[in-house]
PDB file of N, CA and C in Angstrom:
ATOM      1  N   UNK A   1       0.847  -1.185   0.000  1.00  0.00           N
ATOM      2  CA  UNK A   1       0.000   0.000   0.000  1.00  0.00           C
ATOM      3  C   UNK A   1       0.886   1.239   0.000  1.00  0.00           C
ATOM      4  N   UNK A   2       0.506   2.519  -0.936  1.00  0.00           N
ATOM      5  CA  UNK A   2       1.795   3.410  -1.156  1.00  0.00           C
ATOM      6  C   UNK A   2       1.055   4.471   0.419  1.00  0.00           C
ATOM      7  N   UNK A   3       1.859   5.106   0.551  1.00  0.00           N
ATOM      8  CA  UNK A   3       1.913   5.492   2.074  1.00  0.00           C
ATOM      9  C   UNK A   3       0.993   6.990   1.820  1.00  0.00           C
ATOM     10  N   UNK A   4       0.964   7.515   0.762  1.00  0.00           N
ATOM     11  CA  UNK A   4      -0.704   8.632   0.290  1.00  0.00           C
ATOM     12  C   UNK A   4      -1.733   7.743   0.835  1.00  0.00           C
ATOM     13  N   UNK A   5      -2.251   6.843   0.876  1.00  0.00           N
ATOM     14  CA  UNK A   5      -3.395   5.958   0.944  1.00  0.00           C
ATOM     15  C   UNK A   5      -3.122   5.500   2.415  1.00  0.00           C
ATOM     16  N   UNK A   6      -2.113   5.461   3.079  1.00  0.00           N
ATOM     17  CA  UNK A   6      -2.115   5.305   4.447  1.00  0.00           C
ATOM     18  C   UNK A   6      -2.009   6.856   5.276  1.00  0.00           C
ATOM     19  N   UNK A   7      -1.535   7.632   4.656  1.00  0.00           N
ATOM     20  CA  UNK A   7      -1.728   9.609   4.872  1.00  0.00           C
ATOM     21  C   UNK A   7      -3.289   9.527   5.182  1.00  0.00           C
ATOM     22  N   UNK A   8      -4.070   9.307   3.648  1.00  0.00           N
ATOM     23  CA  UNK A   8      -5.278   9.933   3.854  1.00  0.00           C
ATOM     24  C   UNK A   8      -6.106   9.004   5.075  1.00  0.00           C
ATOM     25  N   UNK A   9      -5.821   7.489   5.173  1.00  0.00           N
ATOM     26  CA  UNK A   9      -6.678   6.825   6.124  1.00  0.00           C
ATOM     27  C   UNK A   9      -6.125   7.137   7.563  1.00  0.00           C
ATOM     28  N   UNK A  10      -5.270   7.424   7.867  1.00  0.00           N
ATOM     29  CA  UNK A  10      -4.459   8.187   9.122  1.00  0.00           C
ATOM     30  C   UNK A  10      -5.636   9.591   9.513  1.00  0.00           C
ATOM     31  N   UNK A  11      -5.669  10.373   8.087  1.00  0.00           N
ATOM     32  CA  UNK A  11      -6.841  11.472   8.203  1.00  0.00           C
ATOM     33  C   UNK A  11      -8.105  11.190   8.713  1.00  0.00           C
ATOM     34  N   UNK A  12      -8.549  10.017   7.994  1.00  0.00           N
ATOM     35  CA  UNK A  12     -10.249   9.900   8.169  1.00  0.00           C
ATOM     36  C   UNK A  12     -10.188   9.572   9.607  1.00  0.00           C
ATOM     37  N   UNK A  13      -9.330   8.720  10.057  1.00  0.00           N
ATOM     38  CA  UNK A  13      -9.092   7.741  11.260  1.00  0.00           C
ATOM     39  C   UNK A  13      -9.561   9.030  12.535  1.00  0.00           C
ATOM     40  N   UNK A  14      -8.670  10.075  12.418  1.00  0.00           N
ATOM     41  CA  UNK A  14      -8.600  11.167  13.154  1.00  0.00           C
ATOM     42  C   UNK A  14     -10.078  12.007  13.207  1.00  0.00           C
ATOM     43  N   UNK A  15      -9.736  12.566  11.852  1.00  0.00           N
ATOM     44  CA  UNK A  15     -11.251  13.381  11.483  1.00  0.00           C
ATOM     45  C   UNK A  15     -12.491  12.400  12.550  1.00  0.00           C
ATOM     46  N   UNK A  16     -12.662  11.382  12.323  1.00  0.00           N
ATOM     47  CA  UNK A  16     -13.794  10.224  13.138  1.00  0.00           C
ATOM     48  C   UNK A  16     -13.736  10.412  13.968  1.00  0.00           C
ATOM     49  N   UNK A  17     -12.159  10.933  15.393  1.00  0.00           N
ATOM     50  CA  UNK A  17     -12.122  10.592  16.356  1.00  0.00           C
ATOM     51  C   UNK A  17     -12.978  11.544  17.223  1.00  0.00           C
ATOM     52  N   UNK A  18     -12.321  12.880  16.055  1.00  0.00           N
ATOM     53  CA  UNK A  18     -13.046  13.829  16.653  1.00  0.00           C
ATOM     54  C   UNK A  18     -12.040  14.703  17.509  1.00  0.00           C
ATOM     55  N   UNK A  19     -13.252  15.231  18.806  1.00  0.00           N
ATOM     56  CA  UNK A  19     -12.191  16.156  19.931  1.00  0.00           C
ATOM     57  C   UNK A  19     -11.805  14.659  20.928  1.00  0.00           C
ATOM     58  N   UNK A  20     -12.125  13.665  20.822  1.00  0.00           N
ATOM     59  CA  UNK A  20     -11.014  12.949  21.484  1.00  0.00           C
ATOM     60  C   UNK A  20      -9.851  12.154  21.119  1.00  0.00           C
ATOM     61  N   UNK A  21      -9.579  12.371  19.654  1.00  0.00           N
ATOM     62  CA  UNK A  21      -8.485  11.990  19.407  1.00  0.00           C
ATOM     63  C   UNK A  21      -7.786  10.467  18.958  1.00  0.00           C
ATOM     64  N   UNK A  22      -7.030  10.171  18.802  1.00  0.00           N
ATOM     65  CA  UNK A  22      -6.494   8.557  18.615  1.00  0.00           C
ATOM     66  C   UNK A  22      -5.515   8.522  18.828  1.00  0.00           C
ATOM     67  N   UNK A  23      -5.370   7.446  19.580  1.00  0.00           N
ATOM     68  CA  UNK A  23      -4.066   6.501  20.274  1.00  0.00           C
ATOM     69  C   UNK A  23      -3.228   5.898  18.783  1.00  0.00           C
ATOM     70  N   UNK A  24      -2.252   5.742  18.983  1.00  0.00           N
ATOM     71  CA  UNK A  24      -1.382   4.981  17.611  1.00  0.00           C
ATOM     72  C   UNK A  24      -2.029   3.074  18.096  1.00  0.00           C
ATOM     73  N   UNK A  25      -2.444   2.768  18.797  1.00  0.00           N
ATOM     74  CA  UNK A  25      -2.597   1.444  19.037  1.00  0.00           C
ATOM     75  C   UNK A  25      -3.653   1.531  18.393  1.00  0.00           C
ATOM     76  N   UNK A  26      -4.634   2.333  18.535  1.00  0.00           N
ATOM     77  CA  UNK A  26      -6.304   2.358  17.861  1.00  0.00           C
ATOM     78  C   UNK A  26      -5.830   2.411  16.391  1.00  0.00           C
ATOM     79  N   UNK A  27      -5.175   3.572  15.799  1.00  0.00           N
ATOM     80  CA  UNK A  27      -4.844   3.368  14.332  1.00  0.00           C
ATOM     81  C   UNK A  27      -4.150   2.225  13.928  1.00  0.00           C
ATOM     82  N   UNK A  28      -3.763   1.595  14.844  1.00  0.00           N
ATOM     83  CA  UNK A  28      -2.970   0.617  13.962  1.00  0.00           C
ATOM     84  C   UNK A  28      -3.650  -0.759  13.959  1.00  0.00           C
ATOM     85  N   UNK A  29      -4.809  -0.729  15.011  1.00  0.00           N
ATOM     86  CA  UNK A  29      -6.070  -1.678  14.081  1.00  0.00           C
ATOM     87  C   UNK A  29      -6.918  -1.561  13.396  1.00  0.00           C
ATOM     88  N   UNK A  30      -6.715  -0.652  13.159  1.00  0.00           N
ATOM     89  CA  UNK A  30      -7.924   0.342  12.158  1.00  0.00           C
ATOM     90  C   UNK A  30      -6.534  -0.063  10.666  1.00  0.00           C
ATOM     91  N   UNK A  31      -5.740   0.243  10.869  1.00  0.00           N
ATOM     92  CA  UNK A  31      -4.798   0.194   9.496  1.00  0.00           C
ATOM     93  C   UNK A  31      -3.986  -0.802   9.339  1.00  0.00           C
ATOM     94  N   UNK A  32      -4.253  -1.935  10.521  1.00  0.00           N
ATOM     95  CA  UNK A  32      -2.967  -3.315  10.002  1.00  0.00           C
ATOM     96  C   UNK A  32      -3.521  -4.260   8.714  1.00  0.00           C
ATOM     97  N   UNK A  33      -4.737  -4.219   8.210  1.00  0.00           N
ATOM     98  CA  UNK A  33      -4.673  -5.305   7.516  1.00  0.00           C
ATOM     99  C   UNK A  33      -4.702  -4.554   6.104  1.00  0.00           C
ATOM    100  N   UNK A  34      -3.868  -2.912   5.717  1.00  0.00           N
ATOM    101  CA  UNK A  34      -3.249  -2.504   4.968  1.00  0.00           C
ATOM    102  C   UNK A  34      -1.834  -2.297   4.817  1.00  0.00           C
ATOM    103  N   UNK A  35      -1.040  -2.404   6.289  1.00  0.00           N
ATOM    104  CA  UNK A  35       0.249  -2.595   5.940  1.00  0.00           C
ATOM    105  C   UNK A  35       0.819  -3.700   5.397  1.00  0.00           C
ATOM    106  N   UNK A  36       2.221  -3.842   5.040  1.00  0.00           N
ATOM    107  CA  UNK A  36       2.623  -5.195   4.550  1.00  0.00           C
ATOM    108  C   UNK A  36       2.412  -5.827   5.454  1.00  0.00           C
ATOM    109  N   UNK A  37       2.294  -7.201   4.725  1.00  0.00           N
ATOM    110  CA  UNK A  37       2.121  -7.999   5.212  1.00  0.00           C
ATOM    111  C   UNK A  37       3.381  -8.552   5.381  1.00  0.00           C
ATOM    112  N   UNK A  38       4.393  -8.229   4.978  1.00  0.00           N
ATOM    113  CA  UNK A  38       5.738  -9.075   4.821  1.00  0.00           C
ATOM    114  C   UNK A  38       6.887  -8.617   6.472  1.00  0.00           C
ATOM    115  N   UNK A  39       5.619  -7.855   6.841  1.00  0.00           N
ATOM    116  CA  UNK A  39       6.386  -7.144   7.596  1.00  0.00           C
ATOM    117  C   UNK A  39       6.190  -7.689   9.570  1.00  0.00           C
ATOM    118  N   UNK A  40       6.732  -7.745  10.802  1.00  0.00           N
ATOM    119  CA  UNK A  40       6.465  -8.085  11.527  1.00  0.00           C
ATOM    120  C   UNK A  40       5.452  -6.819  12.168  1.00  0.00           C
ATOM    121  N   UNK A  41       4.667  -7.486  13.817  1.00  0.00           N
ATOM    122  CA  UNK A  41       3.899  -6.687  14.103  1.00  0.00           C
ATOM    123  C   UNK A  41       5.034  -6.010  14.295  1.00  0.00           C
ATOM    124  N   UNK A  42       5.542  -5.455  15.417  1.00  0.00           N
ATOM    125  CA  UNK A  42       6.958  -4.500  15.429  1.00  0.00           C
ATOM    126  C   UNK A  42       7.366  -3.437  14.642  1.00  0.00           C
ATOM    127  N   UNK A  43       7.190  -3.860  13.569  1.00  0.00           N
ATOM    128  CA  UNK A  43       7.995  -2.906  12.484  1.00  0.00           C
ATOM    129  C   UNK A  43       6.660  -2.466  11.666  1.00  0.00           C
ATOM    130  N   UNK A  44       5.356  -3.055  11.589  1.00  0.00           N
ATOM    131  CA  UNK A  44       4.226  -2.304  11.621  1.00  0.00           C
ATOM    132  C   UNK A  44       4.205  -1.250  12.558  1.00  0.00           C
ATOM    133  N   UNK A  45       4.406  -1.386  13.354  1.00  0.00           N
ATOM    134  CA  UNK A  45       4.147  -0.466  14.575  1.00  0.00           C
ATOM    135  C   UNK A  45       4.954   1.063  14.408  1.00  0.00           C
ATOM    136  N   UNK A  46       6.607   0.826  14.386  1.00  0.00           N
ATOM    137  CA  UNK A  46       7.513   1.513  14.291  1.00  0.00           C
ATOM    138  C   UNK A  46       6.778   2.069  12.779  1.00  0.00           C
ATOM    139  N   UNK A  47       6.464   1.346  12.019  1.00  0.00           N
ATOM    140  CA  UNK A  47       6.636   2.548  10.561  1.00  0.00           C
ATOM    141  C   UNK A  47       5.258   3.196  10.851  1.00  0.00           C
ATOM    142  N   UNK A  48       4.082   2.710  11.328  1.00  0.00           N
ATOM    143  CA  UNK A  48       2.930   3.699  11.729  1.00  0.00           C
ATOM    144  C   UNK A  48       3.209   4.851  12.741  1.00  0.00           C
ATOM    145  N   UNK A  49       4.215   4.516  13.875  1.00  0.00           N
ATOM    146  CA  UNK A  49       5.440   5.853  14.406  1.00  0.00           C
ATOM    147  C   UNK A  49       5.638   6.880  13.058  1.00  0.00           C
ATOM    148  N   UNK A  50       6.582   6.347  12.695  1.00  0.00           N
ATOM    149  CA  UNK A  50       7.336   7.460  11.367  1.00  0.00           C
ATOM    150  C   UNK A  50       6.215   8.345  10.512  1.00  0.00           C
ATOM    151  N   UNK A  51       5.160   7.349  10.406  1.00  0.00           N
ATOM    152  CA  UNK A  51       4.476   8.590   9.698  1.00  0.00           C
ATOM    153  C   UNK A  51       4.058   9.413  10.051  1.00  0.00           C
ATOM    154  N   UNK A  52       3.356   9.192  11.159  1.00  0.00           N
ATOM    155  CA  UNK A  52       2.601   9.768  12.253  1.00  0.00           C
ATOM    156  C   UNK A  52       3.872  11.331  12.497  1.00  0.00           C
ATOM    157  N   UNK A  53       4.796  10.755  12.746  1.00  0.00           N
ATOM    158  CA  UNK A  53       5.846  11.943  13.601  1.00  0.00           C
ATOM    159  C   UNK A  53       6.281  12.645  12.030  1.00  0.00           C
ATOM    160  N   UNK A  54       6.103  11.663  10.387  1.00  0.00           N
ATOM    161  CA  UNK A  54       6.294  13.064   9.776  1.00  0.00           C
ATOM    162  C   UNK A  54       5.185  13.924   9.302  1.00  0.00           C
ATOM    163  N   UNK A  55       3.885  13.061   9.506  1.00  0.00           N
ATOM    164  CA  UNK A  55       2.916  13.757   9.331  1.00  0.00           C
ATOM    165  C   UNK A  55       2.932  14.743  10.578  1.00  0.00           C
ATOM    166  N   UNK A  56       3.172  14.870  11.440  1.00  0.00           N
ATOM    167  CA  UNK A  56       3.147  15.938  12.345  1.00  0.00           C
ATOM    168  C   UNK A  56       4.096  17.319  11.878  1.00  0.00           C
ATOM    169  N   UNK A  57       5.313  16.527  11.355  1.00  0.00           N
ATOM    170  CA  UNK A  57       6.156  17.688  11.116  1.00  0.00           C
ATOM    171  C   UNK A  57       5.457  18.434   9.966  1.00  0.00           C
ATOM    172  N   UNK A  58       5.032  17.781   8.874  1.00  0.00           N
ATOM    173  CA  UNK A  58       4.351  18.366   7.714  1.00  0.00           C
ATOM    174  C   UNK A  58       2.955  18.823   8.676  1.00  0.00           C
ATOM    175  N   UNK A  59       3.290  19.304   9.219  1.00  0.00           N
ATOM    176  CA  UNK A  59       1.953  20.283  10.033  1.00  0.00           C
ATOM    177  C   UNK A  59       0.300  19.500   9.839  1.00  0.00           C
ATOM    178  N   UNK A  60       0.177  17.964   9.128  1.00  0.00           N
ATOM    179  CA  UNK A  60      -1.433  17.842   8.720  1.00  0.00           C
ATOM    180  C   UNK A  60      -2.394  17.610  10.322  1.00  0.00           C
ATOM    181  N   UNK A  61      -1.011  16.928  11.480  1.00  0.00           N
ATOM    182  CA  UNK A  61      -1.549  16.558  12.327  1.00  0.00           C
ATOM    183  C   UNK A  61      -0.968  16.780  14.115  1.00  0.00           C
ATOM    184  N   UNK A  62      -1.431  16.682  14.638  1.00  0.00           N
ATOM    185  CA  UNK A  62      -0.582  17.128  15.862  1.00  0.00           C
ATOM    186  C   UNK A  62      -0.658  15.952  17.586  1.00  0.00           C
ATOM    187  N   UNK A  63      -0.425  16.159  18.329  1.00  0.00           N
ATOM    188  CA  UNK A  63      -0.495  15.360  19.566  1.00  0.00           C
ATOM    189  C   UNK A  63      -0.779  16.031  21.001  1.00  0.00           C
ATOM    190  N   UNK A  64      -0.881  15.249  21.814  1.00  0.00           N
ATOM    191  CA  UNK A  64      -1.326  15.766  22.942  1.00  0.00           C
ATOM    192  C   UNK A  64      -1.248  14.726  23.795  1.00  0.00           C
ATOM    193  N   UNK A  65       0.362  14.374  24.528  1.00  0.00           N
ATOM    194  CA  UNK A  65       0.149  13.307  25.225  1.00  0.00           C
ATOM    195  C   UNK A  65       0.478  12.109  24.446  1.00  0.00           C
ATOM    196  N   UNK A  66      -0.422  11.328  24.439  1.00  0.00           N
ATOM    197  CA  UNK A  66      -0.391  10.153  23.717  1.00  0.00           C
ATOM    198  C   UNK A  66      -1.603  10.083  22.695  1.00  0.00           C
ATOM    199  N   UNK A  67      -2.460  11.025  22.498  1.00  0.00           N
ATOM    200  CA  UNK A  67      -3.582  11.225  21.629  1.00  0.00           C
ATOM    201  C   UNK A  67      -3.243  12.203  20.544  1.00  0.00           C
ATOM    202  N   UNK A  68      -3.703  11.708  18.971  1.00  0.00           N
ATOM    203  CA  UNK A  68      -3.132  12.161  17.616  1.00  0.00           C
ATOM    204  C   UNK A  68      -4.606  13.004  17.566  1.00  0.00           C
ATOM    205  N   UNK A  69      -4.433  14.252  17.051  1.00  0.00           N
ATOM    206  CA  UNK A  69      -5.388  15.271  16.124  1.00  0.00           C
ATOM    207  C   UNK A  69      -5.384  15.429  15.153  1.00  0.00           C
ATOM    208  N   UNK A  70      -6.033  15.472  13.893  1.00  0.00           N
ATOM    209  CA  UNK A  70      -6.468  16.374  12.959  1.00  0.00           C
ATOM    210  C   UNK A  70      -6.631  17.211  13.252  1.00  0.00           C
ATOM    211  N   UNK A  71      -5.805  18.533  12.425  1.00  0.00           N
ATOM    212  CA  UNK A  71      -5.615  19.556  12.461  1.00  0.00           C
ATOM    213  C   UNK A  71      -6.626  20.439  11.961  1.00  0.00           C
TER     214      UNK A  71
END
């Protein structure tokens, strides 16, 4: 899955949550049975990290704690 299509479902995921937000554990059952599959849970985990922290830097999304926003 190219990682635009995991951007925008990262979005909806959020947008849904609302004013309370999402945990990276909640997105990442909401989005594991789009990552590789070739990949361990672990390193699912870690690369749903990376986006998350560059989608933050690219300003789309932000944190609070341990809870992700749409901006």
């Amino acid at each position: 899955m190219d990682k635009e299509k995991l951007r925008q479902m990262v979005l909806q995921y959020l947008s849904n949550a609302g004013d309370e937000g999402g945990k990276r554990d909640s997105m990442y059952e909401y989005l594991k049975d789009v990552l590789p599959q070739n990949k361990t849970e672990e390193q699912k985990l870690r690369s749903l990290g990376d986006l998350l922290k560059t989608m933050k830097k690219e300003d789309l999304i932000w944190t609070d704690g341990r809870n992700w926003f749409e901006k």
